[in-house]
N, C-alpha and C. Protein backbone atom coordinates (compact mmCIF):
# COMPACT_ATOMS: atom_id res chain seq x y z
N UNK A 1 -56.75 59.40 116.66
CA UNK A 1 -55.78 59.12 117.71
C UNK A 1 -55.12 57.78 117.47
N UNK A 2 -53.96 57.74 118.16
CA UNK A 2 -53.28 56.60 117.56
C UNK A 2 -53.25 55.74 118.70
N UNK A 3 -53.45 54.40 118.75
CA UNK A 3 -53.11 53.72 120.22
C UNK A 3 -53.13 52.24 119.55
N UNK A 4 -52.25 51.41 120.55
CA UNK A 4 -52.26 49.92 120.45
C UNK A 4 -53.88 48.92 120.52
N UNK A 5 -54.07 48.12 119.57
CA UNK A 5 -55.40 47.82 119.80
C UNK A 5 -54.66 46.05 120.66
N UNK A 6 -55.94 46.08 121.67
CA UNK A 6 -56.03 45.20 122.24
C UNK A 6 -56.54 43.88 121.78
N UNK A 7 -55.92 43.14 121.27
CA UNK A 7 -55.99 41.64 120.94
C UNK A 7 -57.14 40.67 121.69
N UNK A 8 -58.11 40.34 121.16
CA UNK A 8 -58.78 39.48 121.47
C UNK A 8 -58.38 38.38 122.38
N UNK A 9 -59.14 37.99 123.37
CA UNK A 9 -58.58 36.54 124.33
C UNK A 9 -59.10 35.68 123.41
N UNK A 10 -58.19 34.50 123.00
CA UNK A 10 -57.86 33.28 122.13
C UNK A 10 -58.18 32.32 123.53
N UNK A 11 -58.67 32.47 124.94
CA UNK A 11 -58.99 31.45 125.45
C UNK A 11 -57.83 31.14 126.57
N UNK A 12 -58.39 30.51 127.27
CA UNK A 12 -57.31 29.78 128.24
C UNK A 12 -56.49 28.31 128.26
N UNK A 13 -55.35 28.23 128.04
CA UNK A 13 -54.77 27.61 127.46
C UNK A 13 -54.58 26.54 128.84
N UNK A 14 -55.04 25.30 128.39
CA UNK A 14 -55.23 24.25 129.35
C UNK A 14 -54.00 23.13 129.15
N UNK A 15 -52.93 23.18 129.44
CA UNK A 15 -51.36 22.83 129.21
C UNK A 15 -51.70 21.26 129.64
N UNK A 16 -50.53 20.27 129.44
CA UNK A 16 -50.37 18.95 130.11
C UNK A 16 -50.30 19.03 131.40
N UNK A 17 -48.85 20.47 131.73
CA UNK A 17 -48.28 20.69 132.92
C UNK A 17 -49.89 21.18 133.89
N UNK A 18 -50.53 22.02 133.69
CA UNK A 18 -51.75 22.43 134.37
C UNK A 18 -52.28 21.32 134.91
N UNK A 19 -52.55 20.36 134.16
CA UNK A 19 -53.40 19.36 133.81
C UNK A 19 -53.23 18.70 135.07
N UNK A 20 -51.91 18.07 135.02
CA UNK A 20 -51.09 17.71 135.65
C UNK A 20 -51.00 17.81 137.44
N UNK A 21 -51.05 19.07 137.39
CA UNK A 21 -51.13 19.62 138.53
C UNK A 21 -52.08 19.46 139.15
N UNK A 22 -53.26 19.84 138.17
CA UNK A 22 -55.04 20.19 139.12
C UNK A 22 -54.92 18.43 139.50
N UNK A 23 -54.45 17.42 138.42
CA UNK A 23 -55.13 16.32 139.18
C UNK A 23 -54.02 15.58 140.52
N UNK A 24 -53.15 16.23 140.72
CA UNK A 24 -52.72 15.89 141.61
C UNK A 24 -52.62 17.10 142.88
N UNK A 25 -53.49 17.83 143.16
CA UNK A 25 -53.91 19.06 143.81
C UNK A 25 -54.34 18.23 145.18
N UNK A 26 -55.39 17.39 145.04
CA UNK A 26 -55.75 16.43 146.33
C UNK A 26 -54.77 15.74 147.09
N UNK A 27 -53.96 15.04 146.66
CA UNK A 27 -52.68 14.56 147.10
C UNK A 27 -51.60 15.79 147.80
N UNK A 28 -51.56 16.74 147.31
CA UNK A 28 -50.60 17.77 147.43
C UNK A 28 -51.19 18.60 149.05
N UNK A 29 -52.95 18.32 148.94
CA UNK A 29 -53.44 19.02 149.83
C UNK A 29 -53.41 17.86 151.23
N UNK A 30 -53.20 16.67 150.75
CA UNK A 30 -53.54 15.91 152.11
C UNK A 30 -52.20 15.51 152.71
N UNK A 31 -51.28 16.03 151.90
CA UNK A 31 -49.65 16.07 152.48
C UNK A 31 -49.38 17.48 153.36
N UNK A 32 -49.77 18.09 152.77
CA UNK A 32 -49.83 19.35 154.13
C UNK A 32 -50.55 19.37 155.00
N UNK A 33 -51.86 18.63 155.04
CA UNK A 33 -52.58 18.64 156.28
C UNK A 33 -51.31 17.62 157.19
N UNK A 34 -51.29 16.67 156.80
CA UNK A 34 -50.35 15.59 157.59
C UNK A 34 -49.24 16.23 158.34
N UNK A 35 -48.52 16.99 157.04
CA UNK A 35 -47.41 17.82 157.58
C UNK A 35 -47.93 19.09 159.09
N UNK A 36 -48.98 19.50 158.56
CA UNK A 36 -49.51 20.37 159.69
C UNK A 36 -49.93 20.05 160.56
N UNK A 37 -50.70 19.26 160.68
CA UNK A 37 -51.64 18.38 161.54
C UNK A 37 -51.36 16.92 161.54
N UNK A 38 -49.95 16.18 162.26
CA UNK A 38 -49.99 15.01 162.15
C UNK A 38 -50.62 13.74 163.10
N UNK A 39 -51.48 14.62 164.09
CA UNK A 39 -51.65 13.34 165.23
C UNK A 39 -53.24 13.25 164.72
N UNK A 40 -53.84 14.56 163.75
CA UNK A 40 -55.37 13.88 163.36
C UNK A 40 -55.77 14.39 162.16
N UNK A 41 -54.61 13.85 161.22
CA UNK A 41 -54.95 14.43 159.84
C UNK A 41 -55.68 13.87 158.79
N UNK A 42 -56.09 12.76 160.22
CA UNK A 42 -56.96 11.74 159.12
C UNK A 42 -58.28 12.43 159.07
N UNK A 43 -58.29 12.34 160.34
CA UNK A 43 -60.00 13.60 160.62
C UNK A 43 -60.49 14.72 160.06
N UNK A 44 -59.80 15.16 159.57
CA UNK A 44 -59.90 16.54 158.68
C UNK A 44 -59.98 16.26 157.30
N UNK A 45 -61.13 17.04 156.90
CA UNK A 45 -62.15 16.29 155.23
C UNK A 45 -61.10 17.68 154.25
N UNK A 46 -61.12 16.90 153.06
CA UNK A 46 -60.51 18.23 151.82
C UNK A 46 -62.01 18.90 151.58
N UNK A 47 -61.83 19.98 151.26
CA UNK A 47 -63.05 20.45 150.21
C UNK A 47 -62.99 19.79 149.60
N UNK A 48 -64.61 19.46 148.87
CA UNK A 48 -64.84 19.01 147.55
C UNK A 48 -64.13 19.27 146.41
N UNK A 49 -63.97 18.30 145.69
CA UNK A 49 -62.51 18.49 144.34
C UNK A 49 -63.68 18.72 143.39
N UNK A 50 -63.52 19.07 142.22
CA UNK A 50 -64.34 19.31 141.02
C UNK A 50 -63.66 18.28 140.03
N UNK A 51 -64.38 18.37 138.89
CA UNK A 51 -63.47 17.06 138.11
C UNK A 51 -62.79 17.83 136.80
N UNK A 52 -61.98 17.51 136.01
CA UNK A 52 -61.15 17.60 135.33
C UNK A 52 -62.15 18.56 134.48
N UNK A 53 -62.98 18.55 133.89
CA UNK A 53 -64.41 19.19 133.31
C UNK A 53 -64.72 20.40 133.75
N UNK A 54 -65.22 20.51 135.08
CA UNK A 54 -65.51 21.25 135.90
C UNK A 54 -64.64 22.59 135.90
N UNK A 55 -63.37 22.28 136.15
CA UNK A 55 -62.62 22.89 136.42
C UNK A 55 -61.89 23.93 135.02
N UNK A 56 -61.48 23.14 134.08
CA UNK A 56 -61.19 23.91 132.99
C UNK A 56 -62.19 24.54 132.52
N UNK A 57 -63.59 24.24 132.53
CA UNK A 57 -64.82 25.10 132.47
C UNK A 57 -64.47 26.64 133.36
N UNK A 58 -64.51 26.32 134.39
CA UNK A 58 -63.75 27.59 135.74
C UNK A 58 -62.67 28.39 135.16
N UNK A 59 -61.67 27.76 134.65
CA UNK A 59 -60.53 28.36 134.72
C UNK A 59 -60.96 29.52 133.30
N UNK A 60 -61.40 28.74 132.37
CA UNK A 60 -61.71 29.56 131.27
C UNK A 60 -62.77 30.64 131.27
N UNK A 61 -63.49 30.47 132.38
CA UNK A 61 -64.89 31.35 132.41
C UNK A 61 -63.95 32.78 133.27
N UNK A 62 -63.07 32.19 134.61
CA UNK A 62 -62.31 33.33 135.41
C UNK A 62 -61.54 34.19 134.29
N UNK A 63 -60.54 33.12 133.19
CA UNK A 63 -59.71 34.09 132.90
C UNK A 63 -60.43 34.87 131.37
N UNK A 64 -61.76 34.67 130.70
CA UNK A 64 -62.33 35.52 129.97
C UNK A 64 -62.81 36.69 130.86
N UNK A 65 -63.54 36.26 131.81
CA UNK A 65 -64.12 37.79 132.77
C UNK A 65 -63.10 38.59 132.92
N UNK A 66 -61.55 37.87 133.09
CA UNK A 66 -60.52 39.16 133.63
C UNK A 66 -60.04 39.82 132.64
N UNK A 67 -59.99 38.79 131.04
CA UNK A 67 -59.77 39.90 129.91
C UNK A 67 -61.02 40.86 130.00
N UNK A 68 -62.14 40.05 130.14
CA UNK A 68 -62.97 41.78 129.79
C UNK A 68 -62.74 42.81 130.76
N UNK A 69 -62.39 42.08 131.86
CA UNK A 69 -62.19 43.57 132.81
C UNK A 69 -61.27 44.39 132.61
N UNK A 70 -60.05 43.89 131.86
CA UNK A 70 -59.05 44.66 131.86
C UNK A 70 -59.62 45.68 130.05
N UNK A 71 -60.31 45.24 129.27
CA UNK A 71 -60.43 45.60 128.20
C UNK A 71 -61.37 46.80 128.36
N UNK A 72 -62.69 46.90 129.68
CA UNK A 72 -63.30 47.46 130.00
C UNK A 72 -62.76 49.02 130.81
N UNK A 73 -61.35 48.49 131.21
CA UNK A 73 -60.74 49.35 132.18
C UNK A 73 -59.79 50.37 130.80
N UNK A 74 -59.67 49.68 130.32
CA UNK A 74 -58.71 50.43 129.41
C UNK A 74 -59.83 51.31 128.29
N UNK A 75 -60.90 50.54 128.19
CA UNK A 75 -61.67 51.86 127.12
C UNK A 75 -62.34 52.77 128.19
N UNK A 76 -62.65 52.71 129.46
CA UNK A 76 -63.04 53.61 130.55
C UNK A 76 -61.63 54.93 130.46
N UNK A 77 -60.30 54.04 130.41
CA UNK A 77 -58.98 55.02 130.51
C UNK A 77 -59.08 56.15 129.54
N UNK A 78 -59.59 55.65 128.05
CA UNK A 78 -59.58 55.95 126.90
C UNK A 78 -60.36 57.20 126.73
N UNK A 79 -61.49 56.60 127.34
CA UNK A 79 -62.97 57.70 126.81
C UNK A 79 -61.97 58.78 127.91
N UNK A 80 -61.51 58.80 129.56
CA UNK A 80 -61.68 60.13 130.58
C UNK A 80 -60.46 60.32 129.72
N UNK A 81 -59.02 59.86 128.73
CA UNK A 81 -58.34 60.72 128.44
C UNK A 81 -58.25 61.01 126.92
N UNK A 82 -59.37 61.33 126.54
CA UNK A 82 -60.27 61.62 125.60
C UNK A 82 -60.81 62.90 125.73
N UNK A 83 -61.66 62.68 127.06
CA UNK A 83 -62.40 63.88 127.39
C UNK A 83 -61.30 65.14 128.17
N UNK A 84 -60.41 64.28 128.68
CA UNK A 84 -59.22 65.50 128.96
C UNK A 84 -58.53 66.13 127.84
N UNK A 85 -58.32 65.50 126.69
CA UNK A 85 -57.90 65.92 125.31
C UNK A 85 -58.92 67.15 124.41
N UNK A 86 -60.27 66.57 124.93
CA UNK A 86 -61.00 67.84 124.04
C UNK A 86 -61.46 68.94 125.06
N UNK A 87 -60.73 68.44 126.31
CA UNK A 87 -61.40 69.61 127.17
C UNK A 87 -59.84 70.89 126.84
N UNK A 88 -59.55 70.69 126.19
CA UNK A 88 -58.15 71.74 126.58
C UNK A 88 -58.12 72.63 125.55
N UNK A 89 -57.32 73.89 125.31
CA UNK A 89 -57.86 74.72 124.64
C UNK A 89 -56.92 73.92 122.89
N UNK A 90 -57.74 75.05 121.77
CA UNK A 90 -56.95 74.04 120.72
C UNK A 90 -55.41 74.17 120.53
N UNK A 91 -54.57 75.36 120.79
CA UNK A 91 -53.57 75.18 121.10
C UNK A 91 -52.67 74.69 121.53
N UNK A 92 -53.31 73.90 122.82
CA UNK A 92 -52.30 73.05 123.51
C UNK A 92 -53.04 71.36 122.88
N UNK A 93 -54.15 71.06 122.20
CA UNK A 93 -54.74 70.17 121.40
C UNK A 93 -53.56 69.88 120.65
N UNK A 94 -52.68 71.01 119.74
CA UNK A 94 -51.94 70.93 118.37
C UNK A 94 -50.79 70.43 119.02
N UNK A 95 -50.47 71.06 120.01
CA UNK A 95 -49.24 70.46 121.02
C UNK A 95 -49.36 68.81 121.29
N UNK A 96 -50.51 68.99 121.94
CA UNK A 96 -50.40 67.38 122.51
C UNK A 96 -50.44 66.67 121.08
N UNK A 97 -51.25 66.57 119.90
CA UNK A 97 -51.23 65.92 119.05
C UNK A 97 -49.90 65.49 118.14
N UNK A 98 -49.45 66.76 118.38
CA UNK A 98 -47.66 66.56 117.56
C UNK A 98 -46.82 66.02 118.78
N UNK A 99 -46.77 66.35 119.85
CA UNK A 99 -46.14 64.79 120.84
C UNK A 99 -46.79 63.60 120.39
N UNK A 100 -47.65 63.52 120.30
CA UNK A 100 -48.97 62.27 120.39
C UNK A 100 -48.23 60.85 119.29
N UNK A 101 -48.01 61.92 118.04
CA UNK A 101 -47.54 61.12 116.56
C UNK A 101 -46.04 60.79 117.12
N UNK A 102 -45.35 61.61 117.22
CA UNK A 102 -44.17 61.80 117.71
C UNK A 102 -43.28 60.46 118.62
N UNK A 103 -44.51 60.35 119.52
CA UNK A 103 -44.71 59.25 121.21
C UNK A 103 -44.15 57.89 120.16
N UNK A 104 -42.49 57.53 120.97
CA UNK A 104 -42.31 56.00 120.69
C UNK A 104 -42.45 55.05 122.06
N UNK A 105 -43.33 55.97 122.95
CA UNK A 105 -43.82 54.46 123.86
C UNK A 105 -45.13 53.78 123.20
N UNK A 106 -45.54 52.84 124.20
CA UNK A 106 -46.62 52.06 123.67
C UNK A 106 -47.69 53.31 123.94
N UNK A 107 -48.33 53.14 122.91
CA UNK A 107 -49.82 53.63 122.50
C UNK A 107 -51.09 53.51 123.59
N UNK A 108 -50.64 53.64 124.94
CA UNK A 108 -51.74 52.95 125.92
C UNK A 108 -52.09 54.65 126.49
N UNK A 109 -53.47 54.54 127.02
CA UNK A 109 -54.41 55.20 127.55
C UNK A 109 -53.65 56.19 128.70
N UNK A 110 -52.71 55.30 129.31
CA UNK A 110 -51.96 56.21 130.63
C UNK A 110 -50.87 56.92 129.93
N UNK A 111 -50.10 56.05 129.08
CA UNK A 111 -49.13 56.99 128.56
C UNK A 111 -49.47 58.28 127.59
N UNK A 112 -50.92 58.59 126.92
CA UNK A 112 -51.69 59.31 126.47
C UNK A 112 -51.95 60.36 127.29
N UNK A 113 -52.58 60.10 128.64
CA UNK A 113 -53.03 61.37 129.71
C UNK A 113 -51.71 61.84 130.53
N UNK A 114 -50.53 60.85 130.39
CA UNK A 114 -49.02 61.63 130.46
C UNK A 114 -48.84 63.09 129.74
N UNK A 115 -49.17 62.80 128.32
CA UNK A 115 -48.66 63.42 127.48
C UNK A 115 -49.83 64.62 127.43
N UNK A 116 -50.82 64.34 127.51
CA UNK A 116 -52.20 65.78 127.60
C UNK A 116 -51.41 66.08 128.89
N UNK A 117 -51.13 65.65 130.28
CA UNK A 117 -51.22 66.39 131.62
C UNK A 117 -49.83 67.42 131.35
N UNK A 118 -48.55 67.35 130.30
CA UNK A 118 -47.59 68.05 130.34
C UNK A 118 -47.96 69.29 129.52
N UNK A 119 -49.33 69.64 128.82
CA UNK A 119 -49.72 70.64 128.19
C UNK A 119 -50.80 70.90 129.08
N UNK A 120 -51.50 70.76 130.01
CA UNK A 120 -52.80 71.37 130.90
C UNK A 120 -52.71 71.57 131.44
N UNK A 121 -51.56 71.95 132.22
CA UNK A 121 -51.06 72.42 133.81
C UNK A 121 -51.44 71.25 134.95
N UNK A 122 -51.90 69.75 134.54
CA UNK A 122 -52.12 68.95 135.46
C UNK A 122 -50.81 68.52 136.31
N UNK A 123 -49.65 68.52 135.57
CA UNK A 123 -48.63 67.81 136.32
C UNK A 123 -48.12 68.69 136.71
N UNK A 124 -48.05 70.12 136.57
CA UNK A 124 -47.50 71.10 137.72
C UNK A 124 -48.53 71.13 138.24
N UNK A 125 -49.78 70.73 138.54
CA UNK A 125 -50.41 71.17 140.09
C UNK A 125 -50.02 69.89 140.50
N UNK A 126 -50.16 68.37 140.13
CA UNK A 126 -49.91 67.10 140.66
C UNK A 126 -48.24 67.07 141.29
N UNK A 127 -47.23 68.18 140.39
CA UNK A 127 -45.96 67.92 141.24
C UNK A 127 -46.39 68.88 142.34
N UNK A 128 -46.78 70.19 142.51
CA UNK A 128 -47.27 71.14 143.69
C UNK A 128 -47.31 70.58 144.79
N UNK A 129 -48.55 69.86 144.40
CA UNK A 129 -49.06 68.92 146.07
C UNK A 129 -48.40 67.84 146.26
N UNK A 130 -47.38 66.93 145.31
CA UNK A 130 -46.64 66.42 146.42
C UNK A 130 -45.37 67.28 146.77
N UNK A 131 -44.85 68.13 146.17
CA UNK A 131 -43.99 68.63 146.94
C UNK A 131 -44.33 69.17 148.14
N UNK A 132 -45.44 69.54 148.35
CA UNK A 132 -46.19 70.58 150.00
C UNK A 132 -46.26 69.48 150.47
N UNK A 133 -46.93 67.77 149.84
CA UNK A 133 -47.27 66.78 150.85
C UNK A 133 -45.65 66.60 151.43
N UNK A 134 -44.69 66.58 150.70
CA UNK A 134 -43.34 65.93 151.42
C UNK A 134 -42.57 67.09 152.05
N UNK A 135 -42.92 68.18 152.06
CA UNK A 135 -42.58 69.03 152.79
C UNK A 135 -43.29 68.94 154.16
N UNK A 136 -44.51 69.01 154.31
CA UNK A 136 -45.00 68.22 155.40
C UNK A 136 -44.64 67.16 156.15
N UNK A 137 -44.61 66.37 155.36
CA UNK A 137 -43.94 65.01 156.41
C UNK A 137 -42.49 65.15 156.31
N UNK A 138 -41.78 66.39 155.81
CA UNK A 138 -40.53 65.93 156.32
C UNK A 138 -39.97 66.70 157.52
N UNK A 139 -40.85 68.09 157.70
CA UNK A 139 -41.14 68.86 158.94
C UNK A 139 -41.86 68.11 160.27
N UNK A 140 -42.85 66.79 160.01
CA UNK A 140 -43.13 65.79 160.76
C UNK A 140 -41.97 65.10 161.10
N UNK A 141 -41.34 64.32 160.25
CA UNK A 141 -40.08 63.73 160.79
C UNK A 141 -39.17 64.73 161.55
N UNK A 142 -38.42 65.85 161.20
CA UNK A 142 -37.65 66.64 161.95
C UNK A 142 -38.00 66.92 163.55
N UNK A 143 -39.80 67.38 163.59
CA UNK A 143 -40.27 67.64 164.82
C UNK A 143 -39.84 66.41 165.59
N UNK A 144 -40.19 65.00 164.91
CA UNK A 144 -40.10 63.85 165.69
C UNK A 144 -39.01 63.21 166.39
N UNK A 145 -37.71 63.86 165.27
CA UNK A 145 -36.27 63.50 165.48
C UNK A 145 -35.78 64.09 166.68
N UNK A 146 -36.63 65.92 166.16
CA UNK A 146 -35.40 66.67 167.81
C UNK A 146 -36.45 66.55 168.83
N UNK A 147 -37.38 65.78 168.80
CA UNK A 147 -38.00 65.48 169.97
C UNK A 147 -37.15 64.45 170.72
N UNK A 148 -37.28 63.59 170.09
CA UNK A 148 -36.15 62.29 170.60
C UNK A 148 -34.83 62.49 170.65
N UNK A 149 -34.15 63.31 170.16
CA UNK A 149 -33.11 63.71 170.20
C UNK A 149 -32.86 64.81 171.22
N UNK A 150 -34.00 65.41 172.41
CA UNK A 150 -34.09 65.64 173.67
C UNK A 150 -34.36 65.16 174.71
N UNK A 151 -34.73 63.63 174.47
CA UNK A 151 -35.15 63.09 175.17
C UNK A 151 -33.90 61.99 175.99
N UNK A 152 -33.04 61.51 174.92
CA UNK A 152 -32.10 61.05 174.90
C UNK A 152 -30.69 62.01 175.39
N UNK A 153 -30.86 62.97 175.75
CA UNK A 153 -30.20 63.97 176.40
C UNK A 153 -30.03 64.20 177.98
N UNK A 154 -31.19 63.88 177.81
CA UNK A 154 -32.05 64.39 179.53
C UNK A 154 -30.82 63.55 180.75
């Protein structure tokens, strides 16, 4: 199967401008208390600040966990449209595979179970039910309209 491989996180990139910012974050926070609270903004404590250390430690630990989550989410995508690929008969397998090579979008997991759901009958049952769902609510709206639209009569 062919798909885009996901690039390793190279880390979180700790800028001047960042830098910059976190250490003037305390200042920034005791100007809005003032602004919000000016008759006792002295009285009101900041949270504890972390130090320059601390913090880029944080920032780098948050944004590795969120690459793995997203890297985790995408081979979870992979394996169920995987298993939708070998669940189908081989005929429509040869189908999806010659779209598959064919496919000039990106190589990702959703645009993959696009391309299996137009050979498995998934996206005509997925268009089915919303067409019955919006047929429903649009027989909800109508009831609702000439309701009010008798009411305003009266």
């Amino acid at each position: 199967m062919r798909f885009d491989r996901q690039g390793r996180p190279e880390g979180f990139s700790w800028t001047s401008r960042r830098q910059a910012l976190f250490l003037s974050r305390e200042q920034r926070q005791r100007e809005k208390l003032a602004q919000a609270y000016p008759l006792f903004s002295e009285q009101l404590e900041l949270p504890p600040t972390r130090t320059l250390d601390e913090e880029h430690a944080r920032r780098e630990r948050l944004f590795m966990e969120a690459e793995q989550r997203m890297r985790d989410l995408y081979a979870r995508q992979w394996r169920r449209a995987r298993r939708e690929y070998f669940a189908c008969t081989p005929d429509q397998r040869a189908r999806i595979k010659e779209e598959w090579e064919r496919w000039r979008g990106p190589a990702r997991p959703s645009a993959f179970s696009y391309v299996i759901e137009k050979y498995n009958g998934v996206s005509e049952e997925k268009s089915r039910v919303f067409r019955e769902r919006e047929r429903a609510l649009n027989a909800r709206v109508d009831a609702m309209l000439s309701a009010q639209s008798s009411l305003s009569l009266s």
